[in-house]
Protein backbone atom coordinates (compact mmCIF):
# COMPACT_ATOMS: atom_id res chain seq x y z
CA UNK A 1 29.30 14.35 -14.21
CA UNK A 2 28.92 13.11 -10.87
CA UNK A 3 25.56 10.84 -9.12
CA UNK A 4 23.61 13.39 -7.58
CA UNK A 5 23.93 15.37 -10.98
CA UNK A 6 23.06 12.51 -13.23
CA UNK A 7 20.23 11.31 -11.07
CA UNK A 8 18.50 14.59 -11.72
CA UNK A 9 19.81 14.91 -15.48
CA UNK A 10 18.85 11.59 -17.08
CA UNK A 11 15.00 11.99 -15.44
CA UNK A 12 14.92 15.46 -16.97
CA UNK A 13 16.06 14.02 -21.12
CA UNK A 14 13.97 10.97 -20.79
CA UNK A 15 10.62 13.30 -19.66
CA UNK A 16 11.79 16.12 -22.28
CA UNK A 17 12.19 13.09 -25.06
CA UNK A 18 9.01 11.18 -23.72
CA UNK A 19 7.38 15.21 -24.52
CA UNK A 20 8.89 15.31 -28.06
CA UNK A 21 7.92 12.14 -29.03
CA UNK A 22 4.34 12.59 -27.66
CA UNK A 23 4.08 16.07 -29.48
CA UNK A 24 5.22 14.43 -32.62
CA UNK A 25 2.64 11.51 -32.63
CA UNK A 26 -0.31 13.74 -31.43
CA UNK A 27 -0.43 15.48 -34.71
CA UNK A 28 -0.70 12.55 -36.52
CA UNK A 29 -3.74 10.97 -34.73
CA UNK A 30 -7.40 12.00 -35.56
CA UNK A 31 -10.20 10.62 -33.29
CA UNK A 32 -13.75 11.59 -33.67
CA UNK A 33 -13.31 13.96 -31.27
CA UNK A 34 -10.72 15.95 -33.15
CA UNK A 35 -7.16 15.62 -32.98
CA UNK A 36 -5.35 13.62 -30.05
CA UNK A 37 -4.23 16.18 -27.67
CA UNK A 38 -0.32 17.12 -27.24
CA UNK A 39 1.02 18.61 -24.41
CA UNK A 40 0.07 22.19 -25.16
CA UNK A 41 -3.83 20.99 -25.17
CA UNK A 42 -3.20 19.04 -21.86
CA UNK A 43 -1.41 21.67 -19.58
CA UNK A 44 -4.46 24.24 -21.26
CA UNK A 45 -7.12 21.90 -19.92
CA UNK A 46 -5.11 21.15 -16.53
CA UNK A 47 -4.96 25.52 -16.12
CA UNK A 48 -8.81 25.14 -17.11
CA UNK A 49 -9.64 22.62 -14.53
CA UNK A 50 -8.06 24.37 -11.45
CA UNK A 51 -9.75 27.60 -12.50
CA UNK A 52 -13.38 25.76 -11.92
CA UNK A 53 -12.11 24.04 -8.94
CA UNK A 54 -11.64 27.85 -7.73
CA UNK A 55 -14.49 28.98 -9.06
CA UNK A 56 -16.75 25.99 -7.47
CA UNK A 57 -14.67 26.61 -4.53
CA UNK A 58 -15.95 30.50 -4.13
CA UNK A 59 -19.40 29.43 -4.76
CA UNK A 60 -19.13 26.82 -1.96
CA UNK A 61 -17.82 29.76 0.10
CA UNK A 62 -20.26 32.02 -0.54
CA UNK A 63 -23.22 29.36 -0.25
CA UNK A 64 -22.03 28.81 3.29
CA UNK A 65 -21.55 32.38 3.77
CA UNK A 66 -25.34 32.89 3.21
CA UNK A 67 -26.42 29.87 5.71
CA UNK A 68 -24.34 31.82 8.56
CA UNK A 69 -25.51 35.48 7.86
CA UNK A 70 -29.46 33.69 7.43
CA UNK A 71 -29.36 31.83 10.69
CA UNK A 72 -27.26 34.56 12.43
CA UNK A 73 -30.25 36.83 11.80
CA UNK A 74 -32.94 34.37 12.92
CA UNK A 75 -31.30 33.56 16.23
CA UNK A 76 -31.08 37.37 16.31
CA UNK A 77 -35.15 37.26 16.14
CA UNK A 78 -35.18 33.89 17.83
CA UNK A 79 -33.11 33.04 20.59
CA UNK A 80 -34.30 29.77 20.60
CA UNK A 81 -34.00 28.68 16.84
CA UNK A 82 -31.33 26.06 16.48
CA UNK A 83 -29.34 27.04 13.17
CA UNK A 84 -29.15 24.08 10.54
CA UNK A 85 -26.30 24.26 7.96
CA UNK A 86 -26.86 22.85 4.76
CA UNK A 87 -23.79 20.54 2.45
CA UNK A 88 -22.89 22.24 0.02
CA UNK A 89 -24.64 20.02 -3.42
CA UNK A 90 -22.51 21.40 -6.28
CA UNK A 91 -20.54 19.21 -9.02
CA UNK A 92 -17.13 17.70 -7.60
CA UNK A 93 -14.45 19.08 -9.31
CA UNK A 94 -11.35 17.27 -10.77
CA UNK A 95 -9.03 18.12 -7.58
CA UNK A 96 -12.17 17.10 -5.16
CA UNK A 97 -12.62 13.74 -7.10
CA UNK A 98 -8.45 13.66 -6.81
CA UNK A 99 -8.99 13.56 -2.87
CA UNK A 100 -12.03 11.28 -2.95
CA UNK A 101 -9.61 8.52 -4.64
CA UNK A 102 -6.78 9.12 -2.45
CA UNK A 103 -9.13 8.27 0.63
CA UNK A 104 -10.78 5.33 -0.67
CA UNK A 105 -7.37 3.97 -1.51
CA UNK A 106 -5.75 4.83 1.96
CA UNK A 107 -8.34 3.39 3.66
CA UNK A 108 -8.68 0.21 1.49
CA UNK A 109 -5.36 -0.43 1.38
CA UNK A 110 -5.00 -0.02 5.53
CA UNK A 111 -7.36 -2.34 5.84
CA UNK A 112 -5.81 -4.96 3.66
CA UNK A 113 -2.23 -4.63 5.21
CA UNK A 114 -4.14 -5.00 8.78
CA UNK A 115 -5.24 -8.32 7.44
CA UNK A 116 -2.31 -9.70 5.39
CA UNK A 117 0.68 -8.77 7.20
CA UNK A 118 -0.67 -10.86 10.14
CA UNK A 119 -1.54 -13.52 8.11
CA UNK A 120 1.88 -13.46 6.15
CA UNK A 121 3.80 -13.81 9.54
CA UNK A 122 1.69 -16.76 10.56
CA UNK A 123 2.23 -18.47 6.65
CA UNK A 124 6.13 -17.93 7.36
CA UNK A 125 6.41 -19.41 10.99
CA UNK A 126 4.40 -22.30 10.42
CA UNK A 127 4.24 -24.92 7.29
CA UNK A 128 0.63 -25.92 8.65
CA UNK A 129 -0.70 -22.49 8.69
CA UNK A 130 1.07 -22.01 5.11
CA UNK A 131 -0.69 -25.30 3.50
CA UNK A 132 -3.82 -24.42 4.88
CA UNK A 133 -4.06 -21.15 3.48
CA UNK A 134 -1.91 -21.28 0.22
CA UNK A 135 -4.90 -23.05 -1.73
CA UNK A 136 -7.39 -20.02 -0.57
CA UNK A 137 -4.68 -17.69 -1.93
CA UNK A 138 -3.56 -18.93 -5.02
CA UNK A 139 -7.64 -19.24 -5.78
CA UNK A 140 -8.27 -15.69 -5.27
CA UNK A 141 -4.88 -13.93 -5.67
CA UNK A 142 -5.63 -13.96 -9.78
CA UNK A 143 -9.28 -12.90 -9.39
CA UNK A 144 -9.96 -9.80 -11.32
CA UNK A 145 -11.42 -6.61 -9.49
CA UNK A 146 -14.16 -6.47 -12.13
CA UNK A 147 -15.13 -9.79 -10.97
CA UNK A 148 -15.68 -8.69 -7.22
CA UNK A 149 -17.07 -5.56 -7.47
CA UNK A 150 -20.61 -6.47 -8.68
CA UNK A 151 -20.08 -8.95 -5.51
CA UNK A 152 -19.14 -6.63 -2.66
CA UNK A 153 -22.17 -4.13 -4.42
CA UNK A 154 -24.39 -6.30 -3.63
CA UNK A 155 -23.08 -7.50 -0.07
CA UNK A 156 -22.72 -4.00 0.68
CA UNK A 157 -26.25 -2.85 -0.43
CA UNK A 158 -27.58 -6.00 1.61
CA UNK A 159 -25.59 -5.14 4.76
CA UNK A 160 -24.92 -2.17 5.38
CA UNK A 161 -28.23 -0.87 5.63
CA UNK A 162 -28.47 2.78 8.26
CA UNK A 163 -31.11 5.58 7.72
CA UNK A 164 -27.56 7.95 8.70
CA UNK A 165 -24.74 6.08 7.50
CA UNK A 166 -21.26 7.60 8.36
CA UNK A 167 -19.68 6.27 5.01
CA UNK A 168 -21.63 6.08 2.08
CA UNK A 169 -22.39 2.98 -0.18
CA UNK A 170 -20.10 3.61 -2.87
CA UNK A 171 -17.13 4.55 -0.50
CA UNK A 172 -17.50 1.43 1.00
CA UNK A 173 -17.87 -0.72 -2.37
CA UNK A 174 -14.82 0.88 -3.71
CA UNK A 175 -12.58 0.34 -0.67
CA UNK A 176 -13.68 -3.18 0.16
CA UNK A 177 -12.89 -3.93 -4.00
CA UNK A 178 -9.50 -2.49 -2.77
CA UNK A 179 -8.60 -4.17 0.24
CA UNK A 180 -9.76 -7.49 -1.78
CA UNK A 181 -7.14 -7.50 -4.06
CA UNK A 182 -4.38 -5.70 -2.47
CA UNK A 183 -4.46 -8.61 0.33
CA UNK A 184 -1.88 -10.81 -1.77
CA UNK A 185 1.06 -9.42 -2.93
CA UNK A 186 1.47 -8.19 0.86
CA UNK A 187 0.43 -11.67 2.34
CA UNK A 188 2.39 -13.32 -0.11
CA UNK A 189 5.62 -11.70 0.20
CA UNK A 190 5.34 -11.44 3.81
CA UNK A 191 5.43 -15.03 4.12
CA UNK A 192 8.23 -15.13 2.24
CA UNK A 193 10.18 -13.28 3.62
CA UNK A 194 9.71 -14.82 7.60
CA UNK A 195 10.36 -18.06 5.97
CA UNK A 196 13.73 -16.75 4.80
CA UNK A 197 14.87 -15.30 8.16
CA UNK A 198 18.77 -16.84 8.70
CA UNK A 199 19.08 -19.75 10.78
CA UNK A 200 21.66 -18.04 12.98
CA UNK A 201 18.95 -15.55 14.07
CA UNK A 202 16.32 -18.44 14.81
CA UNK A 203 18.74 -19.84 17.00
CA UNK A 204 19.48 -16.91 19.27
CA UNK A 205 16.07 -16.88 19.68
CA UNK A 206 15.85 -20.27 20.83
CA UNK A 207 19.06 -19.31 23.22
CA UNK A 208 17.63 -16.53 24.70
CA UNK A 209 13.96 -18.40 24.71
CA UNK A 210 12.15 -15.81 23.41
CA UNK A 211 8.57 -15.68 24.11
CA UNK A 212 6.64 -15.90 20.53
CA UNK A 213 5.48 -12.58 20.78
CA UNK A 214 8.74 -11.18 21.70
CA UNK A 215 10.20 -13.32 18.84
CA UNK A 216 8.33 -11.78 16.29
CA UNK A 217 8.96 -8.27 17.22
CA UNK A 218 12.63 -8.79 17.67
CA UNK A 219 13.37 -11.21 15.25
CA UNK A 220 10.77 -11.65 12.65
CA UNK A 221 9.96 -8.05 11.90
CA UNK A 222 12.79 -6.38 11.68
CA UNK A 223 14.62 -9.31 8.95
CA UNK A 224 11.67 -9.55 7.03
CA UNK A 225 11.29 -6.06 6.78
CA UNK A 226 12.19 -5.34 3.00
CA UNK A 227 10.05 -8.06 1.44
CA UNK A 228 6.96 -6.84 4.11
CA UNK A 229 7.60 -3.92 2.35
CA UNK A 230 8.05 -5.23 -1.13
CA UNK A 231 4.53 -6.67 -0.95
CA UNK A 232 3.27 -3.14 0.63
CA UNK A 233 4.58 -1.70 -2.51
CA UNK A 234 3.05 -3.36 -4.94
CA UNK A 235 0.03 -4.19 -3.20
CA UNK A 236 -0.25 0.13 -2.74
CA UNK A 237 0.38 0.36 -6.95
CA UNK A 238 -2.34 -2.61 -7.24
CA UNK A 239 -5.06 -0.80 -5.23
CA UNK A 240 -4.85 2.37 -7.61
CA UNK A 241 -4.85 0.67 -10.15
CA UNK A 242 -8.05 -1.28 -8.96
CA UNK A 243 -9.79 1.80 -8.01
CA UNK A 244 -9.51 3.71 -10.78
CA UNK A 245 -11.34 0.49 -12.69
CA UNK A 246 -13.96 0.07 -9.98
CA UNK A 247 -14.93 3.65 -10.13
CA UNK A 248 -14.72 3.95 -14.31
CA UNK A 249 -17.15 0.32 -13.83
CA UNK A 250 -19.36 1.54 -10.79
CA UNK A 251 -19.87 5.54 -11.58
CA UNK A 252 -18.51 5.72 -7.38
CA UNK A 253 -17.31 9.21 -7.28
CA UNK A 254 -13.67 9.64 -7.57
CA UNK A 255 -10.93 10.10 -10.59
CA UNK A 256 -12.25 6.88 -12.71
CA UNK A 257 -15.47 8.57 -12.81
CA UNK A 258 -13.97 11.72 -13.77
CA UNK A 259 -12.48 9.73 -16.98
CA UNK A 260 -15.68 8.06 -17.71
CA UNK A 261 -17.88 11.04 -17.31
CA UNK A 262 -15.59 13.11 -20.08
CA UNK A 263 -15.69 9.67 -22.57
CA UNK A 264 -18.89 10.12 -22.63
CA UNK A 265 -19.27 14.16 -22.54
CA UNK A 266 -17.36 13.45 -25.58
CA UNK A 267 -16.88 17.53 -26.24
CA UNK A 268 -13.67 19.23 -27.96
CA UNK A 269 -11.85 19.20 -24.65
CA UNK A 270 -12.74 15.50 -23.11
CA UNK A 271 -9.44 13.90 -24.58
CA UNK A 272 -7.66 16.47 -23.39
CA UNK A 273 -9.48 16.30 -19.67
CA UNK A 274 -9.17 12.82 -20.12
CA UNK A 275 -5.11 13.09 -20.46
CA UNK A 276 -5.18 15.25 -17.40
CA UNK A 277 -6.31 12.25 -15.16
CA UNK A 278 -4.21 9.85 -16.69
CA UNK A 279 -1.01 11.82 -16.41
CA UNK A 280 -2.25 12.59 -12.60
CA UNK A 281 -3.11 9.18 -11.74
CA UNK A 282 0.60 7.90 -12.45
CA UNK A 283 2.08 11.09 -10.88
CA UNK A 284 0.34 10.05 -8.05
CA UNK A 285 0.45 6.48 -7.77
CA UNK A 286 4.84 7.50 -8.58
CA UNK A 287 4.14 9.50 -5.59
CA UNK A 288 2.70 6.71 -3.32
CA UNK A 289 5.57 4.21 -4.05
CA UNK A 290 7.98 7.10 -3.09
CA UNK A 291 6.06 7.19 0.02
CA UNK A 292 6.30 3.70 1.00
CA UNK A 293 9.96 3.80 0.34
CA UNK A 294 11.01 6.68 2.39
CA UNK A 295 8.42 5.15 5.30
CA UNK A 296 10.85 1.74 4.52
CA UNK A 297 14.28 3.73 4.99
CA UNK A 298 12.76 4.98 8.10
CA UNK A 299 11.87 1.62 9.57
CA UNK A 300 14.39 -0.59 8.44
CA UNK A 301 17.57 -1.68 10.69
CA UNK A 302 19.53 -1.45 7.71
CA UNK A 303 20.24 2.23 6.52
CA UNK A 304 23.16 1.22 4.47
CA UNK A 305 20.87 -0.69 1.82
CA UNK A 306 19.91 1.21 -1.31
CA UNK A 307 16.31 1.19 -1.45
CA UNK A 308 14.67 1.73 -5.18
């Protein structure tokens, strides 16, 4: 059996044995609830949720459907009535709160990379830059999310005070929790790898006389590419991970509320629902990491290196 075959082969036993196994056990386990679901239960619930997302979706139609036919027939008596549409106010649904995390996380993590990357490049070119930042890092690199979140609440309640806000309060909690902690791994590794750049490649640098700016661009970046993007990676997986807790912790609207809501709707189907998210929160944050890797293999210099 050649590569490409067994690259697609293996993945396939170890899901369909991972399934088996998971079948097996779920019969075995009673909760208060009921049974533990297996994967018949799951996929039933995951068919159940996209019919309400549908369903909500339709009603959110034909809500907005009514505002234009109402206001159409006013202007029709009033030319000079200014029409007003109305948000829609309904539950979010499972695929809506899906979308809600994926924002938050974007932007958090965005933000953080803005930050660290910078600051990585500036630990790796200079030793005085590195000492006096490394003690700020290694305080708060270990800092739990749980710990900052009741933290950036309250900075965020205090300061970001608007009668029309363009994001709202919890948007902004969860994605400043995020940025928070995925500002190491990225820093971190950054710095790392500028300080590893070969000698050789400092010294044509020093030949040619590069201006620092131009050094960075044409020496720094592209070398320290795949440990930039090492930190990128994990800081990406850290940031979904962190949002998912700060939303279960805060009630901010997005997947970890989703769990928390069905815990404690405790019905026949909330373990079920519940095994939905968690199977879709690590297909997506798979899904993320693949993205970062196929953005690395676009950016890197080096196309021959295989990139996991």
């Amino acid at each position: 059996m050649n590569k490409v075959a067994m690259s697609f082969v293996l993945p396939i036993l170890g899901l369909a044995f991972f399934v088996m196994l998971w079948s097996l056990v779920a019969k075995n386990i009673n909760t208060s609830l009921g049974q533990f679901p297996g994967p018949a239960q799951v996929a039933e619930q995951a068919s159940a949720l996209w019919q309400e997302h549908k369903a909500e979706s339709e009603k959110a139609d034909a809500f907005y459907k009514r505002q234009e036919e109402r206001n159409a027939q006013r202007m029709a008596q009033d030319p000079n009535y200014e029409p007003r549409i109305r948000a829609y106010t309904g539950a979010p649904t499972f695929f809506a709160q899906i979308w809600t995390s994926l924002y938050t996380v974007s932007v958090g993590f965005v933000l953080a990379s803005i930050i660290a990357v910078p600051l990585g490049i500036a630990c790796g070119l200079s030793k005085s830059v590195y000492a006096a930042l490394n003690p700020i890092i290694q305080i708060f690199k270990p800092v739990s999310p749980l710990a900052w979140l009741p933290l950036v609440t309250m900075v965020v309640s205090a300061v970001y005070v608007s009668s029309d806000p363009m994001f709202s309060k919890s948007f902004v909690t969860s994605a400043f929790t995020v940025a928070l902690c995925c500002l190491w791994p990225t820093l971190i590794n950054t710095a790392v790898g500028v300080s590893s750049i070969d000698k050789d490649l400092i010294n044509v640098s020093k030949v040619l006389r590069l201006k620092p700016l131009a050094h960075v661009i044409t020496i720094v970046l592209p070398s320290s590419i795949p440990m930039i993007f090492t930190g990128l990676r994990l800081s990406l997986g850290i940031g979904w991970m962190v949002l998912i807790a700060a939303e279960m912790l805060a009630q901010n609207p997005g997947l970890g509320k989703f769990v928390w809501d069905e815990f404690q709707n405790g019905s026949s189907n909330s373990l079920a629902r519940i095994m939905v998210a968690v199977i879709t929160i690590g297909i997506i944050g798979f899904l993320l990491d693949r993205l970062m890797l196929l953005l690395q293999q676009k950016v890197s210099w080096d196309k021959s290196v295989e990139l996991r």
